[in-house]
Protein backbone atom coordinates (compact mmCIF):
# COMPACT_ATOMS: atom_id res chain seq x y z
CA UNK A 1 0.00 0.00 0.00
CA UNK A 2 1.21 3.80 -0.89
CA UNK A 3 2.37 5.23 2.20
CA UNK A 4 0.67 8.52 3.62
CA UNK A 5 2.80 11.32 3.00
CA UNK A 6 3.08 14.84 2.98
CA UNK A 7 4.78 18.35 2.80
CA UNK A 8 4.76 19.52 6.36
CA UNK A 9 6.20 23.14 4.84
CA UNK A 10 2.56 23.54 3.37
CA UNK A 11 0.54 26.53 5.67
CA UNK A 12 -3.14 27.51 5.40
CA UNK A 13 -1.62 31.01 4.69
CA UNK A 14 0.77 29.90 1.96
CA UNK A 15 -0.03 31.04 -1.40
CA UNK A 16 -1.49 28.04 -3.21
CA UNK A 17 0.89 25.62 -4.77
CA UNK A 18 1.45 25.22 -8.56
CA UNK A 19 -0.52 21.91 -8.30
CA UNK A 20 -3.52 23.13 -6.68
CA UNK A 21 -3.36 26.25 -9.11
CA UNK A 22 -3.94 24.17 -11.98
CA UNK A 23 -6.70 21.69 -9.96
CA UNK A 24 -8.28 25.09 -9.46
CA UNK A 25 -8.54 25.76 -13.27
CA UNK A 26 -9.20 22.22 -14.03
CA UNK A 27 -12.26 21.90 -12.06
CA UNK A 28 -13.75 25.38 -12.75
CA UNK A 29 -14.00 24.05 -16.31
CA UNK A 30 -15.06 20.71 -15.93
CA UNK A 31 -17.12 20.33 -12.99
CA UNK A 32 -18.15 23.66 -11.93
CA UNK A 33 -19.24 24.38 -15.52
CA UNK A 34 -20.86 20.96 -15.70
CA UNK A 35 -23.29 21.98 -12.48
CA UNK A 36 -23.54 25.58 -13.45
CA UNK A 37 -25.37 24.11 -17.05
CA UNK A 38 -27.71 21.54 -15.29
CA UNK A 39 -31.27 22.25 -15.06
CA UNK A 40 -32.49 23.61 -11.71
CA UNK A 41 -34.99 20.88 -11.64
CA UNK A 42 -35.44 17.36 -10.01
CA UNK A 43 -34.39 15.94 -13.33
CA UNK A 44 -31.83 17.83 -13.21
CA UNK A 45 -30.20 17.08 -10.16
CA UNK A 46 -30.53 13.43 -11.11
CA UNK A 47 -28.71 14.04 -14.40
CA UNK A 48 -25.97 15.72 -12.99
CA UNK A 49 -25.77 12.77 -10.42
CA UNK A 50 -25.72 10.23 -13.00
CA UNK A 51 -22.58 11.79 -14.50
CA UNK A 52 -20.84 12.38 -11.41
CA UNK A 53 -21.50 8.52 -10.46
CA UNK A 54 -18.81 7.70 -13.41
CA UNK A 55 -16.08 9.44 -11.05
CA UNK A 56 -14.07 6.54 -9.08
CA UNK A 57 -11.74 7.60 -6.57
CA UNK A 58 -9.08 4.25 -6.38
CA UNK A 59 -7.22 2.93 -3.18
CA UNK A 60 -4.12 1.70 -3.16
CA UNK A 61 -3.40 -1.83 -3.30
CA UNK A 62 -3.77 -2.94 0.90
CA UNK A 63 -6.35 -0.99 1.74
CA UNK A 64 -9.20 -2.66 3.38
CA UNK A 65 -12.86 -2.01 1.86
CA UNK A 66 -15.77 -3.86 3.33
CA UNK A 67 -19.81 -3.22 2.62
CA UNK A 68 -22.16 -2.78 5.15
CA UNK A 69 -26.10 -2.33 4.60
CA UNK A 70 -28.66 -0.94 6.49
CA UNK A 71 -32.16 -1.19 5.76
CA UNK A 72 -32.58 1.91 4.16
CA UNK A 73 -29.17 2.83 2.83
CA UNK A 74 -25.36 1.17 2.44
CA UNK A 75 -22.05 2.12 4.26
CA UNK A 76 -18.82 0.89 3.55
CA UNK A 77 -15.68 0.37 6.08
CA UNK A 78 -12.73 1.47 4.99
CA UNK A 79 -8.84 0.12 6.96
CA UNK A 80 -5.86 1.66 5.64
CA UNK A 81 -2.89 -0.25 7.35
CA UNK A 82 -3.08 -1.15 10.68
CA UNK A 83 -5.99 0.69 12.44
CA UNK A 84 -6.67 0.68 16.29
CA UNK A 85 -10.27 -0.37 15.60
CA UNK A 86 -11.40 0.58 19.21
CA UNK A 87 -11.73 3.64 18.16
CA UNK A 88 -13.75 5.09 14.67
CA UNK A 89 -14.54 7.51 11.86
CA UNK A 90 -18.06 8.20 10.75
CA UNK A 91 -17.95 9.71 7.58
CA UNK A 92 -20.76 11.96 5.56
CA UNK A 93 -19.81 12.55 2.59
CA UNK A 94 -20.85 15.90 0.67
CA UNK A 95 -22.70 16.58 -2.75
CA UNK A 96 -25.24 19.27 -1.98
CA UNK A 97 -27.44 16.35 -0.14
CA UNK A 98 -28.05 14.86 -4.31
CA UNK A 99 -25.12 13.04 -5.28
CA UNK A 100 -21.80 11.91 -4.25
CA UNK A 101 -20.80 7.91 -2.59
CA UNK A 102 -18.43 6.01 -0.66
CA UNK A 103 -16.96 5.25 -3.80
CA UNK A 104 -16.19 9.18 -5.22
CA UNK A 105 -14.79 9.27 -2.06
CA UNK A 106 -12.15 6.98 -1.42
CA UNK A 107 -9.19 8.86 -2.37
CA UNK A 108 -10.17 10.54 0.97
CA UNK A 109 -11.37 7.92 3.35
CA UNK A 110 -8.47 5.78 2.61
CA UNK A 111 -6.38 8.19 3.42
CA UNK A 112 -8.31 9.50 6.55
CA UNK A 113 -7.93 5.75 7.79
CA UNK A 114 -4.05 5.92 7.27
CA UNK A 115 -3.85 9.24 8.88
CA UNK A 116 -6.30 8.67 11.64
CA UNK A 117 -5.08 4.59 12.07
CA UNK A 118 -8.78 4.39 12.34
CA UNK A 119 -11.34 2.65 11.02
CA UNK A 120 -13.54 4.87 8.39
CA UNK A 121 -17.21 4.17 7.66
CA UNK A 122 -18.52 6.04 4.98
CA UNK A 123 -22.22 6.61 4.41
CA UNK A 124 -24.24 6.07 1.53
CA UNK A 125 -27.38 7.95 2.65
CA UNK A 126 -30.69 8.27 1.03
CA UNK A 127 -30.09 11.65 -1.43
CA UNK A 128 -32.53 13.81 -3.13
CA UNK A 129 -34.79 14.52 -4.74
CA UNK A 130 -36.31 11.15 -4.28
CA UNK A 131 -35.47 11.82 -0.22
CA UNK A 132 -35.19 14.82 1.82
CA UNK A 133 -31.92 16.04 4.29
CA UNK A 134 -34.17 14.92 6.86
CA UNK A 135 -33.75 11.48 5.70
CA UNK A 136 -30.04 11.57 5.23
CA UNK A 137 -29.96 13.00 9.09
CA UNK A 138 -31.82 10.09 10.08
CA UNK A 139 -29.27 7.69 8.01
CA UNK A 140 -26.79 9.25 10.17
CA UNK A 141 -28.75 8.70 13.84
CA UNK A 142 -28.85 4.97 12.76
CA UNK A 143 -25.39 4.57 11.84
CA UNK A 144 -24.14 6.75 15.10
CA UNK A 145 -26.61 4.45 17.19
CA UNK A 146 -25.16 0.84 15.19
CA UNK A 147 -21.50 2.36 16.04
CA UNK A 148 -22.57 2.11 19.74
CA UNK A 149 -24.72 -1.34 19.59
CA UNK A 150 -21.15 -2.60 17.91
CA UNK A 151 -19.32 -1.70 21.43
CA UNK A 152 -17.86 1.68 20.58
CA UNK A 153 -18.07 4.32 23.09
CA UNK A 154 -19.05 7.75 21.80
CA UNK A 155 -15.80 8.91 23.31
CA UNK A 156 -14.44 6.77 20.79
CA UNK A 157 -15.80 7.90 17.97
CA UNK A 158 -15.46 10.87 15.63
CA UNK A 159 -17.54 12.35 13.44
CA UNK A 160 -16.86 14.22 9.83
CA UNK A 161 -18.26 15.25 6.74
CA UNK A 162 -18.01 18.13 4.01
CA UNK A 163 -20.00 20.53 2.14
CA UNK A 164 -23.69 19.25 2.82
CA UNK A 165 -21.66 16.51 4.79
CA UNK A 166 -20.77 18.77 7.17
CA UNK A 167 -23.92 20.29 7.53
CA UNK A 168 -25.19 16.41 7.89
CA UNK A 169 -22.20 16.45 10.82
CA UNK A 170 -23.34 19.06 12.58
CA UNK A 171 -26.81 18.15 12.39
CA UNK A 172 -26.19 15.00 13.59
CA UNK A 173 -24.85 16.34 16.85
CA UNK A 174 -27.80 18.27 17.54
CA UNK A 175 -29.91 15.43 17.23
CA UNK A 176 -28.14 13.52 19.66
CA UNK A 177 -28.12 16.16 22.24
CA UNK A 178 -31.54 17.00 21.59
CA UNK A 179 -32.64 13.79 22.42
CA UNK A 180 -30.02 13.20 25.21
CA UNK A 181 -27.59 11.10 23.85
CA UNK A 182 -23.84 11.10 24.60
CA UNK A 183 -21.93 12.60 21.89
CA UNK A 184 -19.24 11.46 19.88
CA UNK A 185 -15.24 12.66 21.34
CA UNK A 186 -14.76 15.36 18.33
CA UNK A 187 -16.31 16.93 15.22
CA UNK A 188 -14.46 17.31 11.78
CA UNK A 189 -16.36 19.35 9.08
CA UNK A 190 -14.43 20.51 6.03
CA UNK A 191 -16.28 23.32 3.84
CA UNK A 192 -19.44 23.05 5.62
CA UNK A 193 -22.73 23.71 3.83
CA UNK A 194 -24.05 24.91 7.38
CA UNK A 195 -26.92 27.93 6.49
CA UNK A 196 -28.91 25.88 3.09
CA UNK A 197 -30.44 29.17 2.65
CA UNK A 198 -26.81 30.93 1.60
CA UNK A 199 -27.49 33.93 3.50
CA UNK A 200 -23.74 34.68 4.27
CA UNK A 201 -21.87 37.82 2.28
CA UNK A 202 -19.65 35.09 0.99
CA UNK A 203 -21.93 33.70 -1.33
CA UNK A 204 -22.19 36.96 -2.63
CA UNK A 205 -18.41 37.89 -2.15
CA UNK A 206 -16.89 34.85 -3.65
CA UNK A 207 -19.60 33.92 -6.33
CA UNK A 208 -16.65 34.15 -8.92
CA UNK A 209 -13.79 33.21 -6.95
CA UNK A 210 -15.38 29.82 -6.19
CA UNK A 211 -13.35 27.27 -8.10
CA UNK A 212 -16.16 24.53 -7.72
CA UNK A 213 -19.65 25.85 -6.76
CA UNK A 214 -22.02 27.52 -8.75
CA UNK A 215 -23.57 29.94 -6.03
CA UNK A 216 -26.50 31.07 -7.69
CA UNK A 217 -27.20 26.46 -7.94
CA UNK A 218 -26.33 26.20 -4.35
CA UNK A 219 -29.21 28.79 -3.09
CA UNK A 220 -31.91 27.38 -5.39
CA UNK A 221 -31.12 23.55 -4.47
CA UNK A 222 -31.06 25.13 -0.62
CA UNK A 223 -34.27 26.75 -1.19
CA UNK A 224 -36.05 23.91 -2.66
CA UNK A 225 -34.61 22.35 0.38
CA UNK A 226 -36.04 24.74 2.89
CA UNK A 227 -39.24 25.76 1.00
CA UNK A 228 -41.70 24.28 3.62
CA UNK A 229 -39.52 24.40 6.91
CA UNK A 230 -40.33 25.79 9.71
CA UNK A 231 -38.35 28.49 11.90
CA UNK A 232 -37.44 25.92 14.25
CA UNK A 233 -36.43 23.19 11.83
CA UNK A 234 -33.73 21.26 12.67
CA UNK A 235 -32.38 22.29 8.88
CA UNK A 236 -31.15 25.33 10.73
CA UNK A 237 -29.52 23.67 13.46
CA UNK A 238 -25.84 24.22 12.20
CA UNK A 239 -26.61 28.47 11.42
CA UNK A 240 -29.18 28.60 14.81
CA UNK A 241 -28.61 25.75 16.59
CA UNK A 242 -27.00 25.98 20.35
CA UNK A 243 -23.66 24.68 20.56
CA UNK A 244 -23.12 24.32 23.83
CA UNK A 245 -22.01 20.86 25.42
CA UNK A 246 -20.46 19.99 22.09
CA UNK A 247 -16.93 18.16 21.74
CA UNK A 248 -14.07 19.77 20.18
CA UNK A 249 -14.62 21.08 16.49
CA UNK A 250 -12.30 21.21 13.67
CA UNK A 251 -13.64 23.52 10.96
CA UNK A 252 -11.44 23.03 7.16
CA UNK A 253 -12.38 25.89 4.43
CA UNK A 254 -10.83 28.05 2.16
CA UNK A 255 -10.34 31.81 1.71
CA UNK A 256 -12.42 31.98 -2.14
CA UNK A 257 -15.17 29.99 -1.52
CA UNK A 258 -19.01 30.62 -1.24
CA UNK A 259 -18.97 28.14 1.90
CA UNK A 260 -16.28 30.62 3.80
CA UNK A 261 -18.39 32.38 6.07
CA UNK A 262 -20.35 29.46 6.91
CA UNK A 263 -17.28 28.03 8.83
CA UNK A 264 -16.44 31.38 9.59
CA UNK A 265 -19.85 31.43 11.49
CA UNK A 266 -19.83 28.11 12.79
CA UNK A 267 -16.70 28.68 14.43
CA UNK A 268 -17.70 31.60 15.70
CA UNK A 269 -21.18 30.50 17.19
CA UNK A 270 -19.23 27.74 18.94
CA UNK A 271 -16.66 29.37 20.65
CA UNK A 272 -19.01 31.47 21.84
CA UNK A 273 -21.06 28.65 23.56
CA UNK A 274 -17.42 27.55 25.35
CA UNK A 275 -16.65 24.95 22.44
CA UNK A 276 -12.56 24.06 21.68
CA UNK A 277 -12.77 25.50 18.07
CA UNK A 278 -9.68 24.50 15.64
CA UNK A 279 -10.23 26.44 12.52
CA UNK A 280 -8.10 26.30 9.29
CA UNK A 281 -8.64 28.98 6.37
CA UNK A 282 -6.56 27.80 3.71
CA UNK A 283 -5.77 30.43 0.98
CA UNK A 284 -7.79 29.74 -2.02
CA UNK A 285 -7.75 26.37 -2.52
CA UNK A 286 -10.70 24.63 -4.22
CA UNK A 287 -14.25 23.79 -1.96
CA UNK A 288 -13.65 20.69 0.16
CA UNK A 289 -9.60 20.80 -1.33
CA UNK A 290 -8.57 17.14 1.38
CA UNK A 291 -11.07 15.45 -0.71
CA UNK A 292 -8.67 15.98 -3.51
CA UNK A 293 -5.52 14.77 -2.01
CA UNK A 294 -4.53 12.73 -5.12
CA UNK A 295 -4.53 15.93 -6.64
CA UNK A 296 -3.59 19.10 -4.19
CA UNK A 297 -0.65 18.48 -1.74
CA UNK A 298 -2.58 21.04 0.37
CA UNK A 299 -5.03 18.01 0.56
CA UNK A 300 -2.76 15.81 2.08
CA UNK A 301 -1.76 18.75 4.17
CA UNK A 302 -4.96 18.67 5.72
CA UNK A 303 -5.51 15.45 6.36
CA UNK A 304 -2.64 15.17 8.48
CA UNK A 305 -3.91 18.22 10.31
CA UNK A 306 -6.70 16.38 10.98
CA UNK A 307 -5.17 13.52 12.41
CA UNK A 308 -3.18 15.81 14.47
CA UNK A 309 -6.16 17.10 16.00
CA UNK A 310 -7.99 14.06 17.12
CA UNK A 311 -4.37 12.85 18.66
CA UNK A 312 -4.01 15.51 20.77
CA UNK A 313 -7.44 14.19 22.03
């Protein structure tokens, strides 16, 4: 199996390297363009998820990749060398709550697992349009509560996701506090999606500079989203929600995109409720860049900030 590596001389304030300058370019005029011509419709969303399901992200030879299915949705576990499996990752993987797999996402969770020398189980929750984020945050309850029926301890596990993964995340945490549950020992969410209704001045601010996300896509899926929710809908748990009693937090964005405020905001609301915030503003690299740690060094960069941050835990 590859072994994890990385450029410890990379730094959220660095200027972006070479290689992430030309991922940037790359995927502004493949995939950004790609969502920015879909259809705002339900058919659209499923076309444009259709075409994404063609992307495989490979593991290296070694690596450990096992299915799991629920009743209403799939998993997969994912080892990476050799893993303390008393402890675990629970992964949520973005897509603006419509597309997106275990799959797509290997290059990350393998690496996350190597990292981490944790186990990773990555989520293949129920998307829309023919299912709602409600159902994906239930997806998530059921795979928190199967974690614990297995033998974990929530101190033991860790929770992450990206984009509308992150907003899953956070979500998820509310639920369990809400309904009394012990929560998981820390929080990772990279690029969170966490206010669907876009009503930061980044969306606004970085609408151009936004190497990945079409903004003016991302507020009418997040509308279509929010269209019959109340004010006290747990959809605006992550913007409204109360943070306090929640583990440590690691928050992962970037300087250009549409998502920065909402970690910006995040982080702020959670400090303020006495949380231990960790947040990293990398300097415009690409929405959710660790996912693309094949690609960006400043992906593997993060990563092993990441693992960093749960081992000093």
């Amino acid at each position: 199996m590859s072994s994890f590596r990385h450029d410890l001389s990379l730094r959220p304030d660095a200027p972006p390297t070479r290689r992430a300058r030309i991922f940037n370019t790359i995927i502004r005029n493949s995939g950004r363009r790609l969502w920015a011509s879909s259809a705002s419709t339900d058919d659209g969303l499923v076309r444009f998820r259709r075409i994404n399901a063609a992307l495989r992200s490979r593991a290296p030879r070694g690596v450990r990749i096992t299915p799991h299915v629920f009743e209403d949705f799939s998993a997969e576990w994912v080892r990476a060398g050799e893993t303390d499996d008393g402890k675990v990752v629970l992964y949520l993987h973005g897509g603006g709550y419509f597309f997106g797999s275990p799959i797509m996402y290997r290059g990350l969770s393998w690496r996350l697992s190597a990292a981490t020398r944790r186990p990773v189980l990555v989520l293949d929750y129920r998307l829309a349009p023919e299912n709602t984020p409600a159902d994906a945050l239930e997806d998530a309850v059921t795979a928190y509560d199967f974690l614990l029926a297995m033998g974990y301890a929530a101190q033991d596990v860790v929770v992450g996701g990206d984009s509308a993964g992150g907003h899953l995340a956070l979500s998820l945490l509310h639920a369990l506090k809400r309904r009394g549950s012990e929560l998981p020992s820390a929080v990772v969410a990279i690029s969170p999606w966490a206010d669907l209704l876009c009503a930061s001045d980044s969306h606004t601010a970085n609408a151009d500079g936004d190497h990945v996300i079409p903004a003016v896509k991302l507020k009418w899926l997040g509308e279509q989203f929010c269209k019959a929710a109340a004010e006290g809908d747990p959809l605006f748990d992550p913007v409204h929600g109360d943070y306090k009693g929640f583990p440590p937090l690691m928050l992962i964005s970037s300087s250009t995109e549409i998502l920065r405020d909402d970690a910006r905001n995040v982080a702020a609301r959670a400090a303020a409720a006495g949380v231990e915030v960790v947040h990293r503003e990398w300097n415009d690299q690409a929405h959710v860049f660790p996912v693309f740690a094949d690609y960006v060094p400043e992906g593997k960069a993060a990563i092993a900030d990441i693992a960093e941050f749960l081992r000093s835990r």
